[in-house]
Protein backbone atom coordinates (compact mmCIF):
# COMPACT_ATOMS: atom_id res chain seq x y z
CA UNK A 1 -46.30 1.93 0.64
CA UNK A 2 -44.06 4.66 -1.23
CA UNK A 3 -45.24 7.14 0.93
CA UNK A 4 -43.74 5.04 4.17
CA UNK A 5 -40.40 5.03 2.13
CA UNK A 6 -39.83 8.44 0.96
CA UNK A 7 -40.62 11.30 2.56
CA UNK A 8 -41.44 13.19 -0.68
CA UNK A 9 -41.97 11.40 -3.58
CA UNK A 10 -39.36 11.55 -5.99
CA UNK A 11 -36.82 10.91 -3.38
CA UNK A 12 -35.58 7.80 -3.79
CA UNK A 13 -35.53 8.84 -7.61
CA UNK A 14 -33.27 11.55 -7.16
CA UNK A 15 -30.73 9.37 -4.94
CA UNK A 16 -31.20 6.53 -8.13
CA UNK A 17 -29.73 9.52 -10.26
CA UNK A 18 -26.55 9.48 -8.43
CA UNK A 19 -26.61 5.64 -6.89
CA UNK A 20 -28.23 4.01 -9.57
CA UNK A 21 -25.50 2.94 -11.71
CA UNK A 22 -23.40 -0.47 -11.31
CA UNK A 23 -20.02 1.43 -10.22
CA UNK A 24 -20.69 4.21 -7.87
CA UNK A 25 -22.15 2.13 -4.57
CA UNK A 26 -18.74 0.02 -5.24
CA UNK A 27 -16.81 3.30 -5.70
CA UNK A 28 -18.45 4.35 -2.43
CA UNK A 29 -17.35 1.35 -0.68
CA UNK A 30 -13.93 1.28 -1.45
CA UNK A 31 -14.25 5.15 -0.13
CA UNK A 32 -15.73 4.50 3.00
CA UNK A 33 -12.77 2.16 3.94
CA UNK A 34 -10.21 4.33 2.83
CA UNK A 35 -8.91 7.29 0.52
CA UNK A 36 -7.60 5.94 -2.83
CA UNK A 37 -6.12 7.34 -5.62
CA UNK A 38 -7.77 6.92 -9.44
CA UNK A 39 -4.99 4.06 -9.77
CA UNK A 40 -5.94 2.43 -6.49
CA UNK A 41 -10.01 2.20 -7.22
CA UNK A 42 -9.37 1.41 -11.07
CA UNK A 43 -7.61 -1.98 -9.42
CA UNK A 44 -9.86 -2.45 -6.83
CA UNK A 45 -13.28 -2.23 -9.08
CA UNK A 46 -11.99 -5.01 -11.88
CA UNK A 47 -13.60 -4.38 -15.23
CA UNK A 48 -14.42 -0.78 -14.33
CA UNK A 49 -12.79 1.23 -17.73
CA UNK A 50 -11.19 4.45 -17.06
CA UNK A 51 -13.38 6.70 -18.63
CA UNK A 52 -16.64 5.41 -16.65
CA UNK A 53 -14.14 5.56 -13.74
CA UNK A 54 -13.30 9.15 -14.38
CA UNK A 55 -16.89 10.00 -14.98
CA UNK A 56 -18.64 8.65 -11.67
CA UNK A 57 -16.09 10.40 -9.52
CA UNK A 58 -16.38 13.29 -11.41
CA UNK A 59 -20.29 13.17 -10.77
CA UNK A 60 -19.57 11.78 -6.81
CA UNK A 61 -17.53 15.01 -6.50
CA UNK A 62 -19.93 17.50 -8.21
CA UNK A 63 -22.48 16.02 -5.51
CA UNK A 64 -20.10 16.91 -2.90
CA UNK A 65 -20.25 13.09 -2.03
CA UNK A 66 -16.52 13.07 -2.35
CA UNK A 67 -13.53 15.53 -2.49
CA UNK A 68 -10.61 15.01 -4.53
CA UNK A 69 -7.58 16.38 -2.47
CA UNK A 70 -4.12 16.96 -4.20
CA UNK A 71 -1.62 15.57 -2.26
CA UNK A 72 1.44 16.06 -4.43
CA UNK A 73 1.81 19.25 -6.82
CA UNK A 74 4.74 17.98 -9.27
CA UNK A 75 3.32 16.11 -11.22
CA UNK A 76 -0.39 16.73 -9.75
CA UNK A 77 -2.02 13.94 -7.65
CA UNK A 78 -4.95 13.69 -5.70
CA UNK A 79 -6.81 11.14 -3.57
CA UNK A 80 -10.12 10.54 -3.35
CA UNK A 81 -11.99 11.15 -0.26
CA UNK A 82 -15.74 10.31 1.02
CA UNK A 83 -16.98 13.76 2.45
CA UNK A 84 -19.97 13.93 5.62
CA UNK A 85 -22.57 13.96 3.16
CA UNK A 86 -21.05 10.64 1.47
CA UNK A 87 -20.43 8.91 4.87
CA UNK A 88 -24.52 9.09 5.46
CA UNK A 89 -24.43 6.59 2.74
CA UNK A 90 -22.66 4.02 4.64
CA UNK A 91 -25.63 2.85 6.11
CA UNK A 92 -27.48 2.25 2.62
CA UNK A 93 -24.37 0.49 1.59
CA UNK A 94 -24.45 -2.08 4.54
CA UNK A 95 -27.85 -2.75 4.13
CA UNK A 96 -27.93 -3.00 0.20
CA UNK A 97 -24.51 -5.93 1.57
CA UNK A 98 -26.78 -7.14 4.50
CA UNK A 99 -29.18 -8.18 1.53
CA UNK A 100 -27.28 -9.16 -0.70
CA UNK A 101 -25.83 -12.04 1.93
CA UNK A 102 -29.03 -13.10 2.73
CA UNK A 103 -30.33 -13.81 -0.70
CA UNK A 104 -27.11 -14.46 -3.01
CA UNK A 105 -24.94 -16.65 -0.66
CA UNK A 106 -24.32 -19.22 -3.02
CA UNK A 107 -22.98 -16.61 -5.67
């Protein structure tokens, strides 16, 4: 059955090191609606702390899955922005949702 799923083996692994935490497919979603600032996806992801926040964009952006834009130079600030190579994930994310709704309704 793996073999139907992953072109090479070890693919799905190597997504799991960048997907498979419990913040970045939220961080992802929040992305693929809009750009946000650090400020904007700290209140959006409740319980998130900064530091794992700072971390998983950090790692998003070292994967070229986002870009972090500066959009004011005194004092810096930058947005956050889902690149093409993020936006492929869009379609995991609505089927990982589409899933989710059909088995955890009542949560």
């Amino acid at each position: 059955m793996s073999k139907q799923l992953e072109k090479r083996p070890g693919c799905i692994q190597e997504t799991l090191k960048i997907m498979g935490d419990k913040w970045t497919p939220l961080i992802l979603r929040d992305l693929t609606t809009a750009d946000s600032t650090f400020s904007e996806l700290e209140l959006s992801l409740v319980g998130i702390s900064p530091r794992t926040l700072s971390q998983r964009l950090s790692k998003l952006e070292e994967e070229a899955i986002i870009a972090k834009v500066m959009y004011c130079e005194h004092p810096p600030r930058y947005r956050y922005q889902i690149t093409p190579k993020g936006r492929e994930l869009q379609s995991v994310l609505v089927k990982m949702g589409e899933w989710g709704a059909k088995y955890f309704e009542k949560v």
